[in-house]
Protein backbone atom coordinates (compact mmCIF):
# COMPACT_ATOMS: atom_id res chain seq x y z
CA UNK A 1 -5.87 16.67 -0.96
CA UNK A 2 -7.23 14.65 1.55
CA UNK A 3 -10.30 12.13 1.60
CA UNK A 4 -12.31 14.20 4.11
CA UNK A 5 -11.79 17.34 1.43
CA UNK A 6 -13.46 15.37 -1.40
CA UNK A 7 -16.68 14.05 0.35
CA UNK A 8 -19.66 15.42 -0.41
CA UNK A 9 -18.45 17.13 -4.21
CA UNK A 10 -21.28 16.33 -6.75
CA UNK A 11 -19.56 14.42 -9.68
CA UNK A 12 -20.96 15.54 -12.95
CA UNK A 13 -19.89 14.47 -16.53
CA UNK A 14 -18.94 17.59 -18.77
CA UNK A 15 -19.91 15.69 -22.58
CA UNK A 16 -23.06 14.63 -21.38
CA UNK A 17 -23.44 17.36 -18.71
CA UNK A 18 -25.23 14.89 -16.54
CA UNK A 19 -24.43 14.59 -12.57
CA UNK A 20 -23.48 10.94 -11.95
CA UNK A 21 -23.74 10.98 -7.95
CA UNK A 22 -22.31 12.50 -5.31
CA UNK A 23 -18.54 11.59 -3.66
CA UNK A 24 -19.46 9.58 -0.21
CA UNK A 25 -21.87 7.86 -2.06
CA UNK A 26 -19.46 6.31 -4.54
CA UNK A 27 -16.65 3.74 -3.47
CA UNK A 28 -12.96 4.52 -4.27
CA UNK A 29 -10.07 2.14 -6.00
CA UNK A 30 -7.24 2.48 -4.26
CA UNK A 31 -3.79 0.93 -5.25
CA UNK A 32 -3.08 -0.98 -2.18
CA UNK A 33 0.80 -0.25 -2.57
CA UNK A 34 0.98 3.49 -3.23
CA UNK A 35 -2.33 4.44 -1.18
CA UNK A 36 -3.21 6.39 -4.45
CA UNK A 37 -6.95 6.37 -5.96
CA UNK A 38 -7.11 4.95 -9.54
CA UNK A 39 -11.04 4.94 -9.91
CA UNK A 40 -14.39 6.47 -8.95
CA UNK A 41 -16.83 3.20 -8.55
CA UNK A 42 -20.05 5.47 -8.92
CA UNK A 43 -23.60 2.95 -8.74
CA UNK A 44 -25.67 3.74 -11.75
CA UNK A 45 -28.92 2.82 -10.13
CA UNK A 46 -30.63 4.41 -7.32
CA UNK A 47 -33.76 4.22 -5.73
CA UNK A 48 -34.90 6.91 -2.60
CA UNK A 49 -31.63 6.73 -2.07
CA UNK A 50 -30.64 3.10 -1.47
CA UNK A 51 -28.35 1.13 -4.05
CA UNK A 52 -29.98 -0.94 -6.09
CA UNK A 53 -27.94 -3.80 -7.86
CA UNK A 54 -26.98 -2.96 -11.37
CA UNK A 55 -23.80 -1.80 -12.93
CA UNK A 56 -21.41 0.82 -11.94
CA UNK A 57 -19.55 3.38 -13.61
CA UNK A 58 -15.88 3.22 -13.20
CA UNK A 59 -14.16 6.26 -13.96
CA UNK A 60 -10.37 5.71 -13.89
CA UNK A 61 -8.36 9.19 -11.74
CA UNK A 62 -6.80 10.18 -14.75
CA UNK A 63 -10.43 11.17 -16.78
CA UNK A 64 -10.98 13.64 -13.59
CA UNK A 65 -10.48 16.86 -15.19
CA UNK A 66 -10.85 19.77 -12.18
CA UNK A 67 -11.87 19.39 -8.31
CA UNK A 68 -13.94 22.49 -7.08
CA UNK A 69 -15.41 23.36 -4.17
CA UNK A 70 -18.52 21.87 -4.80
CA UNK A 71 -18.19 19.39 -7.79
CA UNK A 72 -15.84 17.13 -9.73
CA UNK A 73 -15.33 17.34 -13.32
CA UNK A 74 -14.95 14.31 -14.83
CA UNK A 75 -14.56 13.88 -19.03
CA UNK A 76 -14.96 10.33 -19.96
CA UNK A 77 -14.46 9.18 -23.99
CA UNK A 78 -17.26 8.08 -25.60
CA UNK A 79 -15.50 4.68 -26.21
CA UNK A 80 -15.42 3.91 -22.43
């Protein structure tokens, strides 16, 4: 799947059934050797639209549960 393919999928969370943001407006960890993304970098605080500074959510690849066509499941432990 390419990067172009993913921008613009709503990310929601399926325990708390909350959308966290939307993929272009997040950043991406990417493993400078493999080219692979290891995290979502999603800001938690938003205001009309513009980040404010506060803490983000980092949801590691491997809590993504299913890419649709519109959204990306994501199912982070409570402990995280």
């Amino acid at each position: 799947m390419r990067l172009s393919e993913l921008s613009g999928k709503e990310i929601v969370d399926v325990k708390r059934a909350e959308r966290l943001g939307v993929l272009g407006q997040t950043d991406l960890e990417i493993n400078e050797t493999t080219g692979q993304i290891q995290a979502l970098l999603i800001p938690s605080i938003k205001w009309f639209g513009f980040r404010k500074e506060g803490k983000e959510i980092k949801v590691p690849w491997n809590h993504i549960k299913k890419i649709g066509p519109e959204m990306i499941i994501i199912d982070v432990p409570e402990e995280e």
